[in-house]
C-alpha atoms as a PDB file:
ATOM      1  CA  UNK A   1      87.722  38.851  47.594  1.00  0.00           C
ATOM      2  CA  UNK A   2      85.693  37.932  50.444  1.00  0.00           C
ATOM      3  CA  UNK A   3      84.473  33.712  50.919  1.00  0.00           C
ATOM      4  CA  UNK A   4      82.042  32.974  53.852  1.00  0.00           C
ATOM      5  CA  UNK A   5      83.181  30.031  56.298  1.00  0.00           C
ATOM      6  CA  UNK A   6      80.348  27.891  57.309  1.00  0.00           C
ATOM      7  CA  UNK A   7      79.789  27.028  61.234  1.00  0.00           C
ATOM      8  CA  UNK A   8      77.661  24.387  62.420  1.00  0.00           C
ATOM      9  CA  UNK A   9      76.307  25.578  65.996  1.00  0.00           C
ATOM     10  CA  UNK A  10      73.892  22.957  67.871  1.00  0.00           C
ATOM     11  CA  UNK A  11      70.493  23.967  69.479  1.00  0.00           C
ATOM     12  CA  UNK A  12      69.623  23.471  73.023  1.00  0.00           C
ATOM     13  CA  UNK A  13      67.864  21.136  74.373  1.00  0.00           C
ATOM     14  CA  UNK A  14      64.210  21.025  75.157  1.00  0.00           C
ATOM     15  CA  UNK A  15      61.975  18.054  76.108  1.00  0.00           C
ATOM     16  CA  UNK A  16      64.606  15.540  75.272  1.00  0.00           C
ATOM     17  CA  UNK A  17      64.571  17.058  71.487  1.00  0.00           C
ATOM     18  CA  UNK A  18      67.111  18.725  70.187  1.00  0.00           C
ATOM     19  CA  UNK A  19      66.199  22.013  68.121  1.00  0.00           C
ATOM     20  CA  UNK A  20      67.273  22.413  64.641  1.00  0.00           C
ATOM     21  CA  UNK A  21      71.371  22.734  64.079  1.00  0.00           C
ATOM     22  CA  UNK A  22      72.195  26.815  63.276  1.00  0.00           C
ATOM     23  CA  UNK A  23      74.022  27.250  60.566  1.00  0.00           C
ATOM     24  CA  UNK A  24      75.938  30.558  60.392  1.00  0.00           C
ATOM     25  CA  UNK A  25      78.321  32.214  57.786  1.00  0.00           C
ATOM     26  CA  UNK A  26      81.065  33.705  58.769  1.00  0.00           C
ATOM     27  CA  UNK A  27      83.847  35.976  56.737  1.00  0.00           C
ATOM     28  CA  UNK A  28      86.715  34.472  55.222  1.00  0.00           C
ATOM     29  CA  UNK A  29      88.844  37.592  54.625  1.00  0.00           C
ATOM     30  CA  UNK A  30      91.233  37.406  51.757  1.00  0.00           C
ATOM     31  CA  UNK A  31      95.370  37.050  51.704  1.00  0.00           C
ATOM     32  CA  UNK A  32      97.440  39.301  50.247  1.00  0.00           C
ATOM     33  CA  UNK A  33     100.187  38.908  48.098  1.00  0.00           C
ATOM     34  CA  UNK A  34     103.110  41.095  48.162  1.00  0.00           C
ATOM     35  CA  UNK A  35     105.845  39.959  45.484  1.00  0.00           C
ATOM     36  CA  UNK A  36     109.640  42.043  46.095  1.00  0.00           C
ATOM     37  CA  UNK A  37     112.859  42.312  45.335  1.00  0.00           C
ATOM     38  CA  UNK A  38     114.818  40.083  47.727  1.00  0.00           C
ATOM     39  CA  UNK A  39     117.275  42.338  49.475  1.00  0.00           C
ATOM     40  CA  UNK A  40     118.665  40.348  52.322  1.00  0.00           C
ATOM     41  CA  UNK A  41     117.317  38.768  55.389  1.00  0.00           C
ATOM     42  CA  UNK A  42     115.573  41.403  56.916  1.00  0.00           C
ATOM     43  CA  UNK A  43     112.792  43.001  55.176  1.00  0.00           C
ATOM     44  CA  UNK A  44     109.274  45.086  56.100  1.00  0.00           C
ATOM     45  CA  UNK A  45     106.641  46.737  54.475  1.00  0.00           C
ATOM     46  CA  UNK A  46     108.908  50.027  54.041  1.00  0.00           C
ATOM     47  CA  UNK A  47     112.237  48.336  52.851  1.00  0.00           C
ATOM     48  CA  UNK A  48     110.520  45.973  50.390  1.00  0.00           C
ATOM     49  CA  UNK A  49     111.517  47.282  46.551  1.00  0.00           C
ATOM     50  CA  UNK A  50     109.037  46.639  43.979  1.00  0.00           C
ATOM     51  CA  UNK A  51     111.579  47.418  41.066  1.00  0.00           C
ATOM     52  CA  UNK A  52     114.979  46.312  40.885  1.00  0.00           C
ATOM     53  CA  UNK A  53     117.296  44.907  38.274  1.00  0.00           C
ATOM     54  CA  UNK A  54     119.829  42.158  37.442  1.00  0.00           C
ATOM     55  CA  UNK A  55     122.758  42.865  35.217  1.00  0.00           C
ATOM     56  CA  UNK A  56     122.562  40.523  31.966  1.00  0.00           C
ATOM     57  CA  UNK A  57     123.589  36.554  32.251  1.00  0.00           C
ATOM     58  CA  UNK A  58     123.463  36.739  36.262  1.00  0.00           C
ATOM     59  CA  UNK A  59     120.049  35.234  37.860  1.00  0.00           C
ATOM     60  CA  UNK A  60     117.372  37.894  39.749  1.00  0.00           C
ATOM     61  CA  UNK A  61     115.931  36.725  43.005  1.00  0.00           C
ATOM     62  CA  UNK A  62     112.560  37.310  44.145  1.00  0.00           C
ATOM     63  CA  UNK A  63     110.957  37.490  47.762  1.00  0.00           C
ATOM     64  CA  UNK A  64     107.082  36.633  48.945  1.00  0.00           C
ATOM     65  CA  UNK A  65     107.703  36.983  52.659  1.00  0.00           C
ATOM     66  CA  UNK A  66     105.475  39.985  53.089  1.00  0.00           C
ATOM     67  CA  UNK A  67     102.372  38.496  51.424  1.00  0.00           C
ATOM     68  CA  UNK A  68     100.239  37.388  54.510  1.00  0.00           C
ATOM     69  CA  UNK A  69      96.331  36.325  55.943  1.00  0.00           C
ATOM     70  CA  UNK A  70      94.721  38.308  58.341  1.00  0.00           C
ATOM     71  CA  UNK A  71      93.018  35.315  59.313  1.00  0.00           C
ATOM     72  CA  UNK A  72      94.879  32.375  58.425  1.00  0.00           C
ATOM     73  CA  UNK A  73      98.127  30.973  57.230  1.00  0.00           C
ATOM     74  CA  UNK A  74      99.000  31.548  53.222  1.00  0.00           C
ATOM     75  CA  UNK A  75      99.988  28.267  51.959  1.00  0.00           C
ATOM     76  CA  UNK A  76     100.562  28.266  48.409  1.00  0.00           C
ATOM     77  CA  UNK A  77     102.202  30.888  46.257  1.00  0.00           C
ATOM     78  CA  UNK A  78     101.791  30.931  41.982  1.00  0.00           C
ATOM     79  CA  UNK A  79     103.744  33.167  39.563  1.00  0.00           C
ATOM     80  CA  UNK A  80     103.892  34.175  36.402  1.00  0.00           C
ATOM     81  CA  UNK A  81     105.454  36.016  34.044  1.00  0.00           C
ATOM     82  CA  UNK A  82     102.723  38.540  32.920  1.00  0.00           C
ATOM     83  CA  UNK A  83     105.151  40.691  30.318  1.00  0.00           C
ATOM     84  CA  UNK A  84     108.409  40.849  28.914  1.00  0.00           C
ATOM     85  CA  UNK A  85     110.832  42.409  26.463  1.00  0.00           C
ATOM     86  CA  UNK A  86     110.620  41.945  22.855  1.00  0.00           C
ATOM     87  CA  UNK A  87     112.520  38.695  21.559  1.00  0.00           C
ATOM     88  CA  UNK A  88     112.265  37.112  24.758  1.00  0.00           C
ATOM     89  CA  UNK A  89     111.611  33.357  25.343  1.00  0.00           C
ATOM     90  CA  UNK A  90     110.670  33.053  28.480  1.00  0.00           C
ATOM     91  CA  UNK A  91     107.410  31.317  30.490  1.00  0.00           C
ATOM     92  CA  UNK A  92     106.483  31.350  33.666  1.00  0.00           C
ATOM     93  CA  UNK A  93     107.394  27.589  33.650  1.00  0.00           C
ATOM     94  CA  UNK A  94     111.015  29.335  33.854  1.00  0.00           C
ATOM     95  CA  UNK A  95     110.471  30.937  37.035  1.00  0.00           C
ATOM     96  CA  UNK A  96     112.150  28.368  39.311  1.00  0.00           C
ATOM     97  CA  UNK A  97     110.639  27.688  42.525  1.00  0.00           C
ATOM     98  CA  UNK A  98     112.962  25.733  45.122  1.00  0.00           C
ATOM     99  CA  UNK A  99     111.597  23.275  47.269  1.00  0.00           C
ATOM    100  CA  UNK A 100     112.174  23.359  50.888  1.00  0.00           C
ATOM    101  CA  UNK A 101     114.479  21.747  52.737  1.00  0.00           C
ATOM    102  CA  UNK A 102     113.585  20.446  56.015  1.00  0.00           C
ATOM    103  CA  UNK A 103     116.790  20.421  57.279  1.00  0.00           C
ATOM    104  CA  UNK A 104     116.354  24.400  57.703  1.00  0.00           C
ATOM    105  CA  UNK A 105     113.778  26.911  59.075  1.00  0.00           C
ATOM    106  CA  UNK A 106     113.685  28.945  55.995  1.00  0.00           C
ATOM    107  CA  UNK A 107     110.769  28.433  53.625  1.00  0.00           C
ATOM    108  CA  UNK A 108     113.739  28.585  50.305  1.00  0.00           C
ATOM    109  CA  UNK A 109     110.009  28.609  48.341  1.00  0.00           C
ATOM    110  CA  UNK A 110     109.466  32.028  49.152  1.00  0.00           C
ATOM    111  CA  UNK A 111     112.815  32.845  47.389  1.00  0.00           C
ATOM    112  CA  UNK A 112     111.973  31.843  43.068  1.00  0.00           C
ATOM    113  CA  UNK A 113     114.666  32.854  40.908  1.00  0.00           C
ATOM    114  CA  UNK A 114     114.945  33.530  36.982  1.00  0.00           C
ATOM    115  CA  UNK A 115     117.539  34.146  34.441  1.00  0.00           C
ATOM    116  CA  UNK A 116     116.408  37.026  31.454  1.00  0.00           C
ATOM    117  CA  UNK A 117     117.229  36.135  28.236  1.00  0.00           C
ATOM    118  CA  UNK A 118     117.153  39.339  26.785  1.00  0.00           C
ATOM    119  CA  UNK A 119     117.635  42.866  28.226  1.00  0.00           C
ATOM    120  CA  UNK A 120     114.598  44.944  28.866  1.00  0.00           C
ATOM    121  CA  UNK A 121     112.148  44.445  31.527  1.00  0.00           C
ATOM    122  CA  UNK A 122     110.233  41.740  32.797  1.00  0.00           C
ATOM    123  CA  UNK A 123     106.786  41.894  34.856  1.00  0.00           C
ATOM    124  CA  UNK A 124     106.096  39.282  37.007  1.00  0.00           C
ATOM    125  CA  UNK A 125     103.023  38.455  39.293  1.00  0.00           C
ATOM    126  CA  UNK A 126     102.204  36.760  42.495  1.00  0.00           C
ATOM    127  CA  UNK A 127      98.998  35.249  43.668  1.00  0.00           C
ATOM    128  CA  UNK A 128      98.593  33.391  46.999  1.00  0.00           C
ATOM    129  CA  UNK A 129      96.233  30.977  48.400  1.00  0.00           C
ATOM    130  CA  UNK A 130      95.266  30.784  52.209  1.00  0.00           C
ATOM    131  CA  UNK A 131      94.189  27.948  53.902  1.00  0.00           C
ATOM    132  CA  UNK A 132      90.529  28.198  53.114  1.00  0.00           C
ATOM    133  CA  UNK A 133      91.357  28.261  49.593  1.00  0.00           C
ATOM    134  CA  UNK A 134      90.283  31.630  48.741  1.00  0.00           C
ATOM    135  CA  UNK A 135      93.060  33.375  46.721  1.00  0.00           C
ATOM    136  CA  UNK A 136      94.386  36.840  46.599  1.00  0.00           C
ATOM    137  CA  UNK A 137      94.516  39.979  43.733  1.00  0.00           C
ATOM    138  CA  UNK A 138      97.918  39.773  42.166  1.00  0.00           C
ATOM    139  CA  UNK A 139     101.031  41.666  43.258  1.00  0.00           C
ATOM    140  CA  UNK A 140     103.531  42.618  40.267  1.00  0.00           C
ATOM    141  CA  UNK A 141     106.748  42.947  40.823  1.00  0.00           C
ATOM    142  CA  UNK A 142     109.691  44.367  37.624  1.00  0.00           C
ATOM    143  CA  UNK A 143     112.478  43.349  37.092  1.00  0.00           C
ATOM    144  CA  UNK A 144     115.322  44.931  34.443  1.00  0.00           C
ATOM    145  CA  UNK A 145     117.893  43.116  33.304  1.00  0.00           C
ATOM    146  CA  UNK A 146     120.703  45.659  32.125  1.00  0.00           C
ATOM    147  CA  UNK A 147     124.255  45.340  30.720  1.00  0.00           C
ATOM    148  CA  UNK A 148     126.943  45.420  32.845  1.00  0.00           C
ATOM    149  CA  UNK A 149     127.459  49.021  35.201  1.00  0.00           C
ATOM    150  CA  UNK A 150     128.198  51.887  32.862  1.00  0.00           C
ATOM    151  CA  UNK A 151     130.620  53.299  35.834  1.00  0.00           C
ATOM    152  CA  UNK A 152     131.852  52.287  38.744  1.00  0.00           C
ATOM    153  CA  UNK A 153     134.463  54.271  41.216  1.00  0.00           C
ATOM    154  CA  UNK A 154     136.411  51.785  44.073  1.00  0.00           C
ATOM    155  CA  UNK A 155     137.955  53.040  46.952  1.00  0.00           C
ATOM    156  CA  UNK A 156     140.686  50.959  48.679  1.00  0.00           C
ATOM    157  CA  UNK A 157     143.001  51.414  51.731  1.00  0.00           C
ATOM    158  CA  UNK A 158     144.332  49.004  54.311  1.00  0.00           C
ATOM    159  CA  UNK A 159     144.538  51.475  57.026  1.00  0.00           C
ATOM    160  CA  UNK A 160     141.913  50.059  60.456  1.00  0.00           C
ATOM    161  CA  UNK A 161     141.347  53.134  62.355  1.00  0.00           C
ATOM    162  CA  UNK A 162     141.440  55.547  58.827  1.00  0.00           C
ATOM    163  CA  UNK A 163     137.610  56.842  57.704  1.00  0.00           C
ATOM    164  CA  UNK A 164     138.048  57.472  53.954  1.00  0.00           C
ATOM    165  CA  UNK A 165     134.772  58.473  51.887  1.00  0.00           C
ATOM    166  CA  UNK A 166     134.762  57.701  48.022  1.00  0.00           C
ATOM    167  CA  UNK A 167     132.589  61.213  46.251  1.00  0.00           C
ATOM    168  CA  UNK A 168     130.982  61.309  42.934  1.00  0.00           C
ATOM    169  CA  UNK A 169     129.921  64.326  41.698  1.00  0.00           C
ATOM    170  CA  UNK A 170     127.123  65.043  39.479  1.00  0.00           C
ATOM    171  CA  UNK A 171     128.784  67.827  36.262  1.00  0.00           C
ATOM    172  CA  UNK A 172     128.294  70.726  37.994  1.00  0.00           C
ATOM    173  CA  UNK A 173     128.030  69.475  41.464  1.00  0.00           C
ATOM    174  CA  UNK A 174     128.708  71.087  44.592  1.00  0.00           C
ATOM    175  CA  UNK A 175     131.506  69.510  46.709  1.00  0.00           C
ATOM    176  CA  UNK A 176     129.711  67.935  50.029  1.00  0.00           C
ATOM    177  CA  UNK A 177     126.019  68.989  48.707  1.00  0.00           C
ATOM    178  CA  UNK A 178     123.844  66.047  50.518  1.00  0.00           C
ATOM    179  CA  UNK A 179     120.681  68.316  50.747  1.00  0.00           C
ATOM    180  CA  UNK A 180     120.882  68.765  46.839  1.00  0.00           C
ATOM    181  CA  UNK A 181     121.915  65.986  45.774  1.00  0.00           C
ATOM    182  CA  UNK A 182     124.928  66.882  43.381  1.00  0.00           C
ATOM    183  CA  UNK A 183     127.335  64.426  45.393  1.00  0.00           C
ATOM    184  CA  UNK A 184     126.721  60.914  45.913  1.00  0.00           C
ATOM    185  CA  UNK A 185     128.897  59.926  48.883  1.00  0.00           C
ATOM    186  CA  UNK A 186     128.127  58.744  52.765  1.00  0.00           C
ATOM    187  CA  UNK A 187     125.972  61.535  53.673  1.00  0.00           C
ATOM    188  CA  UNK A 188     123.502  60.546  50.030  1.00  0.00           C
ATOM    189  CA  UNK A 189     124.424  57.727  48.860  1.00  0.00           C
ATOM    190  CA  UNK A 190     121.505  57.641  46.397  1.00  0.00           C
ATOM    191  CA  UNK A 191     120.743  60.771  44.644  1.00  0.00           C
ATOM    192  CA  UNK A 192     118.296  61.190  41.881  1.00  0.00           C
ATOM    193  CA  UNK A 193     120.456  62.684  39.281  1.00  0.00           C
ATOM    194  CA  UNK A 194     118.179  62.045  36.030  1.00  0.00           C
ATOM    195  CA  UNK A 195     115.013  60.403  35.297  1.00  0.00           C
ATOM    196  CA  UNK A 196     112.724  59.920  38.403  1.00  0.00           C
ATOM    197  CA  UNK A 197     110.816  56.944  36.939  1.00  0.00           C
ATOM    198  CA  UNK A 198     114.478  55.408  35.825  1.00  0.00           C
ATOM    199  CA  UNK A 199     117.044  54.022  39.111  1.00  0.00           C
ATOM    200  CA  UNK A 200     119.674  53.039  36.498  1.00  0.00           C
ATOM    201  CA  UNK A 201     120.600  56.751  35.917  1.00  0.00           C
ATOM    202  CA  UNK A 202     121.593  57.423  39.958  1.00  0.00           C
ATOM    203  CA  UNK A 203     124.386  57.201  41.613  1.00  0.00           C
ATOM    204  CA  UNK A 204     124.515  53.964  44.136  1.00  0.00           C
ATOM    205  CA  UNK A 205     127.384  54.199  46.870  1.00  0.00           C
ATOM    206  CA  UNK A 206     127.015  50.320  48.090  1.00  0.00           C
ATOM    207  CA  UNK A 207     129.054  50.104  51.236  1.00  0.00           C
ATOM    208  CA  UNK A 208     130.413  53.276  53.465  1.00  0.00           C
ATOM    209  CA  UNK A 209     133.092  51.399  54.899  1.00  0.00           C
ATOM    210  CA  UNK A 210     134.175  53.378  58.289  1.00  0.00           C
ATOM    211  CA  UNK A 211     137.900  51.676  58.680  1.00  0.00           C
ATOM    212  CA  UNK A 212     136.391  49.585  62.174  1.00  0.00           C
ATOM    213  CA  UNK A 213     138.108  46.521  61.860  1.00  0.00           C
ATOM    214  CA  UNK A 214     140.428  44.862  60.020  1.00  0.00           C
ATOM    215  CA  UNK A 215     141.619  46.084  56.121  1.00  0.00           C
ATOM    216  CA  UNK A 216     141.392  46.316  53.532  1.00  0.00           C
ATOM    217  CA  UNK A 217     138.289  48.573  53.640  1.00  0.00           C
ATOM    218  CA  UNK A 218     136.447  49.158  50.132  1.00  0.00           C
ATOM    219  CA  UNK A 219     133.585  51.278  49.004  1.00  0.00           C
ATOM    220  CA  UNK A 220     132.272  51.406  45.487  1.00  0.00           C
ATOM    221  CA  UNK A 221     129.921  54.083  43.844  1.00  0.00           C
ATOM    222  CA  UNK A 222     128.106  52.767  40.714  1.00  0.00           C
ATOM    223  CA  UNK A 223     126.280  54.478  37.696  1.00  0.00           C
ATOM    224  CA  UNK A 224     124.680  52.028  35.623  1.00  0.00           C
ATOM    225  CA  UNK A 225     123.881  54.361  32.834  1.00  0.00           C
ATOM    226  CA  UNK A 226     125.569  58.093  32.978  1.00  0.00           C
ATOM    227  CA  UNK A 227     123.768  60.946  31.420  1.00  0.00           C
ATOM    228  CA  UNK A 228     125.710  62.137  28.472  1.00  0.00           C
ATOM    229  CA  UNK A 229     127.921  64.790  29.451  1.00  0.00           C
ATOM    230  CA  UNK A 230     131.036  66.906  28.133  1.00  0.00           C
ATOM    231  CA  UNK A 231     132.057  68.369  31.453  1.00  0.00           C
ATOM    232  CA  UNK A 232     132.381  64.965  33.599  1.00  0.00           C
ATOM    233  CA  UNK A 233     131.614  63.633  36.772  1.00  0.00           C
ATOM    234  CA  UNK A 234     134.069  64.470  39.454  1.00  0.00           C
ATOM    235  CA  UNK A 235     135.673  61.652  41.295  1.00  0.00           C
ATOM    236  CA  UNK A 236     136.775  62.618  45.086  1.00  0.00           C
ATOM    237  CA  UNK A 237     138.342  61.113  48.229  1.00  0.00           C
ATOM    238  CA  UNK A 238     137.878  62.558  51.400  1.00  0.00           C
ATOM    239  CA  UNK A 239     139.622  61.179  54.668  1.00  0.00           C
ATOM    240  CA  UNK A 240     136.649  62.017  56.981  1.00  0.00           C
ATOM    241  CA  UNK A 241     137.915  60.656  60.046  1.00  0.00           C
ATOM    242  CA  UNK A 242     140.930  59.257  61.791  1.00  0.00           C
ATOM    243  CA  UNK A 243     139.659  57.246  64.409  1.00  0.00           C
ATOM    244  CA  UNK A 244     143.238  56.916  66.263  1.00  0.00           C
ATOM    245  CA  UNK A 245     143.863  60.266  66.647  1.00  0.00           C
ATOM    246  CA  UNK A 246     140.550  60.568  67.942  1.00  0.00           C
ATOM    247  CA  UNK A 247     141.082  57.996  70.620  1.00  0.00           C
ATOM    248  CA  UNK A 248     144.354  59.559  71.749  1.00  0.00           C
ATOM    249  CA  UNK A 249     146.640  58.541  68.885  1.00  0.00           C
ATOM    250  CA  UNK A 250     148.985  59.802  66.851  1.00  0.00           C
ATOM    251  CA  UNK A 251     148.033  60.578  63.078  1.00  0.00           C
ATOM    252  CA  UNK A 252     147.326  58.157  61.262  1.00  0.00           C
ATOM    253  CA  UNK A 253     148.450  58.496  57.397  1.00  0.00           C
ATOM    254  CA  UNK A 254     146.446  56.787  54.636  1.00  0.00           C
ATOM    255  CA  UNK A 255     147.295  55.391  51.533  1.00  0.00           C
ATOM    256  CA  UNK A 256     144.065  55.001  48.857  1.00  0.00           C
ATOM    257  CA  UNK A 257     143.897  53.342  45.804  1.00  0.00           C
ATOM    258  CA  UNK A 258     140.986  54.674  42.942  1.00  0.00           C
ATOM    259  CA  UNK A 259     139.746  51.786  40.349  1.00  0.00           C
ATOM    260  CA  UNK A 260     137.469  53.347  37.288  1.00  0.00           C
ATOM    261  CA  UNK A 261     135.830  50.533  35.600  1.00  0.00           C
ATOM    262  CA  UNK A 262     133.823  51.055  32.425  1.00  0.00           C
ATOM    263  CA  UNK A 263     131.374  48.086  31.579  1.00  0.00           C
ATOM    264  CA  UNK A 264     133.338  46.451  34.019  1.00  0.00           C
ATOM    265  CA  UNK A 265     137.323  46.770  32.434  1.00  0.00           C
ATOM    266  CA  UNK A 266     139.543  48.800  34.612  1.00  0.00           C
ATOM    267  CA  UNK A 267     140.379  52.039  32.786  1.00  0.00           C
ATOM    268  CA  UNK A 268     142.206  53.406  35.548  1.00  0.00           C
ATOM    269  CA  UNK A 269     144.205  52.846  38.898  1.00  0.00           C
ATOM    270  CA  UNK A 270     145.187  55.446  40.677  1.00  0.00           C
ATOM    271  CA  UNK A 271     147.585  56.341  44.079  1.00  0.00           C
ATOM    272  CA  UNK A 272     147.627  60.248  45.439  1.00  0.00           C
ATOM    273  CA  UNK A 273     150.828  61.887  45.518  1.00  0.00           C
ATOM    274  CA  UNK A 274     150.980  61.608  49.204  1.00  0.00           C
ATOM    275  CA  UNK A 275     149.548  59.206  52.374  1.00  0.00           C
ATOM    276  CA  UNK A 276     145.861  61.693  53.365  1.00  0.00           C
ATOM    277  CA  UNK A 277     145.920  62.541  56.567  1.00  0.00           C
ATOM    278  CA  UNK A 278     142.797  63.964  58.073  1.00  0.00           C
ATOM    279  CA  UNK A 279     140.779  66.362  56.432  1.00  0.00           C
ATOM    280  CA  UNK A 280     142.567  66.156  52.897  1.00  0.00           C
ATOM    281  CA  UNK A 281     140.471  65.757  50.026  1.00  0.00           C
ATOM    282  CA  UNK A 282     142.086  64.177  46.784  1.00  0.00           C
ATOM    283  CA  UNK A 283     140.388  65.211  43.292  1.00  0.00           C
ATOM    284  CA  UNK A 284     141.442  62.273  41.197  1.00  0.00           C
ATOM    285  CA  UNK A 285     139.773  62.814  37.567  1.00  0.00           C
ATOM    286  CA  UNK A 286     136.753  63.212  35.474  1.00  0.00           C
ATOM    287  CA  UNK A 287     135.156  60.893  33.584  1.00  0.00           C
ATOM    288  CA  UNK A 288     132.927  61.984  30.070  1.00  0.00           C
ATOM    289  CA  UNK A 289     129.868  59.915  28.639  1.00  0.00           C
ATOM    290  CA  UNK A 290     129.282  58.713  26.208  1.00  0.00           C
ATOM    291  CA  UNK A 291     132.980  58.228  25.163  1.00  0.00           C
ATOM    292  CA  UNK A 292     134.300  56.623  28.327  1.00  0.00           C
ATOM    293  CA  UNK A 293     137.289  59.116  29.092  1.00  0.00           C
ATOM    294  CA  UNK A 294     138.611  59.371  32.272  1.00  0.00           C
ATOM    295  CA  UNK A 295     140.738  62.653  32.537  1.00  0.00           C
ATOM    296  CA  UNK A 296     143.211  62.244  35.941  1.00  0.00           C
ATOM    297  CA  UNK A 297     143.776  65.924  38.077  1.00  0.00           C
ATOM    298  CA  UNK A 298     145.066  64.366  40.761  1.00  0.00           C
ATOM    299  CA  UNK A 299     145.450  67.383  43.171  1.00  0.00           C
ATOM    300  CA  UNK A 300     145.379  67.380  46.945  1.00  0.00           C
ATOM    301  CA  UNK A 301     143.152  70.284  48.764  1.00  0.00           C
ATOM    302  CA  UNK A 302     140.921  69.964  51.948  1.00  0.00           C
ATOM    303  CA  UNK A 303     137.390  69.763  53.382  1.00  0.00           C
ATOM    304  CA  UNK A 304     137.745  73.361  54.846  1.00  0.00           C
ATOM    305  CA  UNK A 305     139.998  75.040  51.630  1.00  0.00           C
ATOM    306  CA  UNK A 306     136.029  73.331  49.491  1.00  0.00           C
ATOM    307  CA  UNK A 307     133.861  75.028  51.949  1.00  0.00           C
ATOM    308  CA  UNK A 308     133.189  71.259  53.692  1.00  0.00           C
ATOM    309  CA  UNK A 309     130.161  72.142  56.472  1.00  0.00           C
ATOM    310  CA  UNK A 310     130.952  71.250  60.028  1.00  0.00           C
ATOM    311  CA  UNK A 311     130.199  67.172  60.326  1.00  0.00           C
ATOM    312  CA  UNK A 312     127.528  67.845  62.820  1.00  0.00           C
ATOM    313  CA  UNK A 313     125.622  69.635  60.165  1.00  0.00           C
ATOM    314  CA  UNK A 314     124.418  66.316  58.534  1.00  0.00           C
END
């Protein structure tokens, strides 16, 4: 949408008469509204997610940073909740808007927030006004709200100075595969195992946790909703790098604890046999869906013995 601005330009002066005030018409370009995800403090046009989702009873947070003028400031921001899952109660009334607080920089109005009643997903739009009043085309952003994660695999150790990687592998999977995506770990830690129009079926490692610092160190891989499957999907833990040896140490053993939670209850806690030194690889179980078995193995091997490519071949 385009509105015309209207400029009053005076005429010169002739004979002690001024000539007729010009009245021109100029563009009032549009602003745009981009509604997102919110993700964390820093966010641009390529990191902004347009689908995300909230696990049920917890409250999902949207983001209208990126909406913008081109030739002005945006100064008020409307949504609404344009669909939603059957047996749902919700308005856009329930979208809560914060007001700002001047005691900060942060404009906390950008930021609404909702709670889903019901699982399923929700659409929601955005539509912004500039300071000349004209008003944008909505942006729609979705939100699912979805039961608690399927699957999730934690790796622990308190070792600073030990680089341990948690693996989950796709039934079938190839040890180290980040160009195919059959192992969700460092290297791909967001394959597209199933569905390409569905996230909740993928693999999500949410932290690769490199041992700098101070311990414990933790990485966790989740999988809202695993395909069904008889074989399993492999869990692995691979001591990729020992930072003190590197730096003129000695070796530095590692001692890793496994959690596998199922709709978030801890099925399983698990220790290897033996501290990992570098370049061990534990294989600590399977785990079958839909019946929620984990099956331990528990062997130790290493990167080399599983074909593991040179690091430097990332």
């Amino acid at each position: 949408m385009r509105n015309f601005v209207l400029v009053l330009a005076a005429g010169a002066l002739t004979a002690g008469c001024a000539e007729p005030t010009q009245i021109r018409a100029l563009p009032n370009d549009a602003p745009l509204a981009v509604a997102a995800i919110y993700r964390g403090e820093n966010i641009d046009d390529q990191s902004a997610q347009f689908l995300g989702y909230t696990i049920a009873g917890e409250t999902a947070t949207l983001d209208a940073r990126l909406s913008r003028d081109p030739d002005g400031d945006v100064v008020g921001w409307t949504w609404t909740l344009e669909d939603w899952p059957e047996g749902s109660e919700m308005l856009s009334e329930d979208i809560f808007v914060p007001e700002d607080n001047p005691d900060t920089e942060e404009n906390e109005s950008l930021f609404p927030t909702f709670a889903p009643d019901v699982l399923g997903t929700y659409r929601i739009g955005l539509v912004v006004t500039d300071n000349d009043d004209d008003v944008s085309e909505m942006a729609l952003v979705f939100v699912q709200s979805v039961p608690p994660s399927g699957m999730e695999v934690e790796l622990e150790w308190p070792e600073a100075g030990a680089d341990l990687d948690a693996h989950l592998m796709t039934p079938g999977g190839v040890y180290f595969d980040f160009a195919g995506g059959t192992d969700c770990f460092s290297w791909n830690p967001n394959p597209d195992w199933g569905d390409g129009s569905l996230a909740l079926d993928n693999p999500e490692l949410e932290t690769d946790a490199d041992g700098v610092g101070s311990g414990p160190f933790r990485e966790t891989i989740y999988l809202d909703t695993p395909t069904d499957t008889t074989e399993g999907f492999l869990v692995r833990v691979h001591y990729y790098a020992d930072h003190v040896a590197m730096t003129g140490g000695t070796t530095l053993p590692a001692n890793p604890i496994i959690r596998i939670k199922v709709l978030d209850n801890l099925v399983a806690e698990l220790t290897p046999s033996q501290p990992l030194v570098f370049g061990d690889v534990w294989t600590v179980g399977t785990f079958t869906w839909p019946d929620r078995v984990f099956n331990q193995i528990g062997t130790l091997t290493t990167h080399t013995a599983l074909n593991g490519p040179d690091y430097n071949q990332q």
